[in-house]
C-alpha atoms as a PDB file:
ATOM      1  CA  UNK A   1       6.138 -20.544 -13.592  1.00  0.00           C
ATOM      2  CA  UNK A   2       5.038 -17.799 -11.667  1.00  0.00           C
ATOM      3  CA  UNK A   3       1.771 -15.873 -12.860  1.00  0.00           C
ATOM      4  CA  UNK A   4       1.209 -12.825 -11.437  1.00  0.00           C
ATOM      5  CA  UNK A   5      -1.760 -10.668 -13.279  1.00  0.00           C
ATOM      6  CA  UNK A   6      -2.343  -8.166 -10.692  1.00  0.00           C
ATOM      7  CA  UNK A   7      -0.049  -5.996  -7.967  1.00  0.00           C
ATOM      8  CA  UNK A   8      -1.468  -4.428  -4.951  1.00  0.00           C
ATOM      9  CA  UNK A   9       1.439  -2.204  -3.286  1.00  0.00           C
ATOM     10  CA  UNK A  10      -0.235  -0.733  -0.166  1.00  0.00           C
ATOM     11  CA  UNK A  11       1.133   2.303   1.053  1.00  0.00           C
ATOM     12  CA  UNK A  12       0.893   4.963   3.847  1.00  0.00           C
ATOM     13  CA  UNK A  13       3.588   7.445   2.353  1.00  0.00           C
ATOM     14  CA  UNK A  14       6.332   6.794   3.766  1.00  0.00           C
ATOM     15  CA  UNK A  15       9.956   5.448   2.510  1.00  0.00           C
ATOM     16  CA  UNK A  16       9.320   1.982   3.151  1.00  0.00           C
ATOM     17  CA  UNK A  17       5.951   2.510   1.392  1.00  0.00           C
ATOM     18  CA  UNK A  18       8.097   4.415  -1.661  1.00  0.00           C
ATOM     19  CA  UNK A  19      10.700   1.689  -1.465  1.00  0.00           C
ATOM     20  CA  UNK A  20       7.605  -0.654  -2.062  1.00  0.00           C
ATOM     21  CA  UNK A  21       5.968   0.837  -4.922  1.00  0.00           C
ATOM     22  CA  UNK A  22       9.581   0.823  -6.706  1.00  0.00           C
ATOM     23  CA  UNK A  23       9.208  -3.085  -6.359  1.00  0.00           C
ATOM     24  CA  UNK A  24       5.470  -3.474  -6.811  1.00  0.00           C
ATOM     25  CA  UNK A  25       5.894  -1.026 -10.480  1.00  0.00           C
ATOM     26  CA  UNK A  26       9.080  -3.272 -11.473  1.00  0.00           C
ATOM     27  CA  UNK A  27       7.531  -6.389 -10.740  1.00  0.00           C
ATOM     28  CA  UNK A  28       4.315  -5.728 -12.412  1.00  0.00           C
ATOM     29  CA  UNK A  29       6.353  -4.503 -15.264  1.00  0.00           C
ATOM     30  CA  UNK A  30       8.686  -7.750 -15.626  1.00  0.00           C
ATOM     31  CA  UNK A  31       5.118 -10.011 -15.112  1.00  0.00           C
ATOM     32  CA  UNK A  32       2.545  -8.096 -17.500  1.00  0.00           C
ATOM     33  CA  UNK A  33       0.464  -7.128 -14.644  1.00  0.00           C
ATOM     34  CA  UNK A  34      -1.777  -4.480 -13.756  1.00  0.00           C
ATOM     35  CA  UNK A  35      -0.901  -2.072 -10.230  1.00  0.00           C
ATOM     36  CA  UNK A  36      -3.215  -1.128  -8.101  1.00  0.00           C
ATOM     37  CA  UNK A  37      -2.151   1.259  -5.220  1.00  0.00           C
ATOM     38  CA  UNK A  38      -3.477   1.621  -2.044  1.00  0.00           C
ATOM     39  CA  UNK A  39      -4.049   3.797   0.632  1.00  0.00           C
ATOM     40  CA  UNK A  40      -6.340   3.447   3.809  1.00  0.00           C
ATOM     41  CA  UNK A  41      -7.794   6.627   5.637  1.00  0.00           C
ATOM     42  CA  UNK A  42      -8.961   5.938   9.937  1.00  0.00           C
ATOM     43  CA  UNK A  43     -12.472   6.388   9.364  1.00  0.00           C
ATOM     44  CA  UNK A  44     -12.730   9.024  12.421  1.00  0.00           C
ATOM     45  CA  UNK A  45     -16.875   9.238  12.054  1.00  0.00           C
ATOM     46  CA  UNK A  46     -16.502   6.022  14.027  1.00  0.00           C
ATOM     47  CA  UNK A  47     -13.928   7.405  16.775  1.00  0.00           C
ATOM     48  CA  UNK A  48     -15.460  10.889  17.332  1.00  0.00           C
ATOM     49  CA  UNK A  49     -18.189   9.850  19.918  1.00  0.00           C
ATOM     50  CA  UNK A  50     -18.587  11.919  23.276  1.00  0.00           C
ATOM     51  CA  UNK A  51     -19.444  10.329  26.490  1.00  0.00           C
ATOM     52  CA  UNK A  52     -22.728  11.359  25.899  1.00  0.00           C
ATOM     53  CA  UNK A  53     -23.314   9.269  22.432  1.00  0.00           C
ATOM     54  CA  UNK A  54     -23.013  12.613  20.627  1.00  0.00           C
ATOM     55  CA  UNK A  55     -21.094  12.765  17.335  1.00  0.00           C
ATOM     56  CA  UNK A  56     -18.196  15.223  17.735  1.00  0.00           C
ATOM     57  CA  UNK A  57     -16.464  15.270  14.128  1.00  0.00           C
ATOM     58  CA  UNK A  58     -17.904  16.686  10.744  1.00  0.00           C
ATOM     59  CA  UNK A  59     -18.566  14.381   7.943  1.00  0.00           C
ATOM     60  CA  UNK A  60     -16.901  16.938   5.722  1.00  0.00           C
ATOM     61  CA  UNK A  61     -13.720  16.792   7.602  1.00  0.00           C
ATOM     62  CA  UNK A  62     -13.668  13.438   6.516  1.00  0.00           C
ATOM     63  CA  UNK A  63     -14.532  14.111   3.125  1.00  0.00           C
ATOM     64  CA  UNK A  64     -11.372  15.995   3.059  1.00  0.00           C
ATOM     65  CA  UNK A  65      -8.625  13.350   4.360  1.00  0.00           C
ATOM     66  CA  UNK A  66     -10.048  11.409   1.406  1.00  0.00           C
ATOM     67  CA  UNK A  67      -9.685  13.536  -0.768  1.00  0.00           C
ATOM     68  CA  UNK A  68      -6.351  14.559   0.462  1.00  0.00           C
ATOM     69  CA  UNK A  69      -5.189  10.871   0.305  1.00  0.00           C
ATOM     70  CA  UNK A  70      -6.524  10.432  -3.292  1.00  0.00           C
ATOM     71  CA  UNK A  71      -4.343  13.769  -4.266  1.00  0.00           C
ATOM     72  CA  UNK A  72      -1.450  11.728  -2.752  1.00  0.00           C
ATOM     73  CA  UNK A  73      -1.791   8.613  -4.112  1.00  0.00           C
ATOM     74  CA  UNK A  74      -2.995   9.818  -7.764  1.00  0.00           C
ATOM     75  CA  UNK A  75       0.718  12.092  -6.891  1.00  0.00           C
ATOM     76  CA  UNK A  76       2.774   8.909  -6.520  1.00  0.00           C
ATOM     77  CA  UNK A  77       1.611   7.585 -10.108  1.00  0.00           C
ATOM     78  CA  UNK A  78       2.978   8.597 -13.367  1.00  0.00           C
ATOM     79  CA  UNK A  79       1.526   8.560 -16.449  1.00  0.00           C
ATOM     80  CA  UNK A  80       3.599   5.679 -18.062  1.00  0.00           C
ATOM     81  CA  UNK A  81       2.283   3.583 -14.849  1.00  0.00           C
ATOM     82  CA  UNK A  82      -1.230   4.356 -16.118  1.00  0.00           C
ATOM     83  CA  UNK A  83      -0.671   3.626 -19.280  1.00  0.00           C
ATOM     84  CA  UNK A  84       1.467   0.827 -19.650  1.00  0.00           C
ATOM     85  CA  UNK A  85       0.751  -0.970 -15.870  1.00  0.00           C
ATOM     86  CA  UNK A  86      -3.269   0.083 -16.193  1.00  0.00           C
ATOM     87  CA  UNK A  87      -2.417   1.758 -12.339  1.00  0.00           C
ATOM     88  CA  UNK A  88      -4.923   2.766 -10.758  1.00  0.00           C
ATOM     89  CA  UNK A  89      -5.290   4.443  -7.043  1.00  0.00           C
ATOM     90  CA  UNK A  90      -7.370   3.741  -4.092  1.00  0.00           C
ATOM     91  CA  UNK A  91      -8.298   4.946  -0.961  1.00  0.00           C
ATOM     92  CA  UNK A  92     -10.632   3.049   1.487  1.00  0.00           C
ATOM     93  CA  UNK A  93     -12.165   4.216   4.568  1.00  0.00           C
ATOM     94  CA  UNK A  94     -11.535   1.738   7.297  1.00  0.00           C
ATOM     95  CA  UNK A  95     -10.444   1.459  11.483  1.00  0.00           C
ATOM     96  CA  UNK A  96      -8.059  -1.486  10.402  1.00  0.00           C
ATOM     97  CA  UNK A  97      -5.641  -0.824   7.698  1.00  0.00           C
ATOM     98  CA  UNK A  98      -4.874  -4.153   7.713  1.00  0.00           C
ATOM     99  CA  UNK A  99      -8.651  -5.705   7.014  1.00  0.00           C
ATOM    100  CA  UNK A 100      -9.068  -3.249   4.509  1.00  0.00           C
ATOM    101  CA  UNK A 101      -5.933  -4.297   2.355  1.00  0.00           C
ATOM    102  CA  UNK A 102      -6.839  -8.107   2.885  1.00  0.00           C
ATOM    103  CA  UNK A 103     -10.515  -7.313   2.260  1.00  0.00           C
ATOM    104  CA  UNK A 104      -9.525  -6.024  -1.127  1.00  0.00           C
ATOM    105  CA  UNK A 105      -7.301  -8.134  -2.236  1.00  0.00           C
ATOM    106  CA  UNK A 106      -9.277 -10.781  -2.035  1.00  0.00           C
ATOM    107  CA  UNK A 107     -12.397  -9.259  -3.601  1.00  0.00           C
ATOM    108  CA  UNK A 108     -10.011  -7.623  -6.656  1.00  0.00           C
ATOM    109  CA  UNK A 109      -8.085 -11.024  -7.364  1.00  0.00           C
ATOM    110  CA  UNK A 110      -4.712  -9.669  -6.430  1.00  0.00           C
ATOM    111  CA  UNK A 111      -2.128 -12.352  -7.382  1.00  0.00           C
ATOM    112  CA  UNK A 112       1.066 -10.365  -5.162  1.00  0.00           C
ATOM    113  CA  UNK A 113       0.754  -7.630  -2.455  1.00  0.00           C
ATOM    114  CA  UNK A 114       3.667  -5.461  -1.592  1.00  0.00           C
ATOM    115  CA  UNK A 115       4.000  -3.499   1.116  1.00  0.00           C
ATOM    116  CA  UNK A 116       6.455  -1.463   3.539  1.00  0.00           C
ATOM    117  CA  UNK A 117       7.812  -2.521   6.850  1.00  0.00           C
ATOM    118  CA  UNK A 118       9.419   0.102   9.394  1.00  0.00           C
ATOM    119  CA  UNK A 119      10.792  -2.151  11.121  1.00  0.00           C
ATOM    120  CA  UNK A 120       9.761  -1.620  14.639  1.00  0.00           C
ATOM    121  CA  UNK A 121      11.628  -3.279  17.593  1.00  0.00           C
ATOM    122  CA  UNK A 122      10.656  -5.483  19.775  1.00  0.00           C
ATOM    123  CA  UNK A 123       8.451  -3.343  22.235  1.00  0.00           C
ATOM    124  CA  UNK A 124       7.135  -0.782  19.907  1.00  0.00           C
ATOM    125  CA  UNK A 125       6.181  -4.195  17.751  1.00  0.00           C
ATOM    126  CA  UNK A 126       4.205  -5.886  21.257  1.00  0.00           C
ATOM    127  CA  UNK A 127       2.150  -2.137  21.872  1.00  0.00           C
ATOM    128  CA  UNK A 128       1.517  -0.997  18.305  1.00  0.00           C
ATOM    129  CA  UNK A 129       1.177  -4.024  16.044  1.00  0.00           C
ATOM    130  CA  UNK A 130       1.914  -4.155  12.190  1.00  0.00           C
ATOM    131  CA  UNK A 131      -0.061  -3.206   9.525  1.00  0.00           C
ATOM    132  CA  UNK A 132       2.447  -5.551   7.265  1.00  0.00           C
ATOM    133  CA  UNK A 133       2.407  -8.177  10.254  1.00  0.00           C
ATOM    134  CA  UNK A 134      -1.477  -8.691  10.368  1.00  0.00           C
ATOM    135  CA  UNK A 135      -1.360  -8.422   5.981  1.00  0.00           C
ATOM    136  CA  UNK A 136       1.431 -10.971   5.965  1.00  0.00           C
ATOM    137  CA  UNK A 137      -0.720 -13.506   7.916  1.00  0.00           C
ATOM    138  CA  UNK A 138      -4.563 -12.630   6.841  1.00  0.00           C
ATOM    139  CA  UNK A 139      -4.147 -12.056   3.308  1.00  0.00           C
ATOM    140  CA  UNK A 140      -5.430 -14.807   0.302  1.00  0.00           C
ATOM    141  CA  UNK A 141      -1.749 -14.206  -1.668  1.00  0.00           C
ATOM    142  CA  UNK A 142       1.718 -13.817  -1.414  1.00  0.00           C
ATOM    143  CA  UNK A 143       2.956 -10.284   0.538  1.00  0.00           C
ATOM    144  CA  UNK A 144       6.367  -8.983   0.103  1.00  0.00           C
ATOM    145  CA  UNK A 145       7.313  -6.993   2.600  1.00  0.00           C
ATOM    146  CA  UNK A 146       9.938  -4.345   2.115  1.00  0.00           C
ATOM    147  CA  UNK A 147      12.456  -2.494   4.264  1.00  0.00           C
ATOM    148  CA  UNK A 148      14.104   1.099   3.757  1.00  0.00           C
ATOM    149  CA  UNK A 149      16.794   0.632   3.233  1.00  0.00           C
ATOM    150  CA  UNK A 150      17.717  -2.618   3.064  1.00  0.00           C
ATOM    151  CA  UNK A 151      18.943  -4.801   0.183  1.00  0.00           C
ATOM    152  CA  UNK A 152      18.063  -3.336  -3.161  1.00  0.00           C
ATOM    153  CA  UNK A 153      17.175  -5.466  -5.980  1.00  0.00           C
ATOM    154  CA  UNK A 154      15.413  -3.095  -7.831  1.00  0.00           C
ATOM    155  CA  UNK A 155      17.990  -0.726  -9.993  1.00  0.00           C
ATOM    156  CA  UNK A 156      17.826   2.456 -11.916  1.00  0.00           C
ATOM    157  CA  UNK A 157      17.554   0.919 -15.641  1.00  0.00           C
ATOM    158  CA  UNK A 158      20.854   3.130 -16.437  1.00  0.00           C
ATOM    159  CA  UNK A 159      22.877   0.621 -13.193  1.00  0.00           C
ATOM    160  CA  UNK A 160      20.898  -2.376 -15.134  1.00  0.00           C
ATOM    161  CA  UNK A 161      22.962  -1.491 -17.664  1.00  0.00           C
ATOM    162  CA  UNK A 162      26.209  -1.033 -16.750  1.00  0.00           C
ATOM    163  CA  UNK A 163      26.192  -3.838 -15.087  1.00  0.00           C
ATOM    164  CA  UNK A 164      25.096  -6.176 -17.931  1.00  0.00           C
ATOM    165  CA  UNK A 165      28.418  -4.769 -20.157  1.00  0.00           C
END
């Protein structure tokens, strides 16, 4: 039998990361389970140093990209989610994306992780890395990683439906 108590989908706001949180809100929604979403800001206080040790951005820049990102994030939840999933929406300040999502999922207990893929090639995969990659093969739980668009097994509840009669 397969327990799961509490989704993290991670996302970065794109259409894999959409395509993700359609999966993360169905499966906690089949399981019982709680959603958490999750976004990670670059923490650019820790990037913005002149070649003279001097600090060249402003904390309240900062301030604002998380704020911005909350805006987002609280955006992509509805109020049903809130209420009947208990969603909730993060944003953490971090240089790796993928620490940070591995970090908290193993302090919160998360029982499934779900996040989007773009599905780089080859070469862009060798100079850039993957977020999902580095999750996939850190984190204390399962990860499904999803594609846009790929193979759909999450329907509209109308296609459930009409395919059931």
């Amino acid at each position: 039998m397969i327990a799961l108590k509490k989704v993290l989908v991670a996302t970065d706001f794109s259409q894999p990361s959409e395509a993700a949180l359609a999966y993360g809100r169905e499966l906690a929604r089949t399981f019982g389970a709680s959603l958490t979403l999750l976004h990670v800001v670059d923490n650019i206080l820790t990037r913005a140093y002149g070649a003279d040790g001097m600090v060249l951005a402003d904390q309240g820049l900062q301030l604002e990209i998380e704020k911005g990102a909350q805006h987002e994030v609280d955006a992509l939840l509805f109020d049903e989610d809130r209420q009947a999933l208990g969603a909730v929406g993060l944003v953490l300040t971090s240089n790796s994306p993928s620490a940070a999502i591995v970090f908290y999922a193993r302090d919160a207990a998360i029982d499934l992780i779900v996040i989007g893929t773009h599905g780089r090639g080859a070469i862009a995969q060798l100079l850039m890395g993957s977020v999902a990659e580095r999750v996939v093969r850190l984190a204390p739980c399962p990860v499904l990683t999803v594609r846009n668009p790929e193979h759909e097994f999450v329907l509209p509840d109308a296609l459930v439906a009409v395919a059931k009669a």
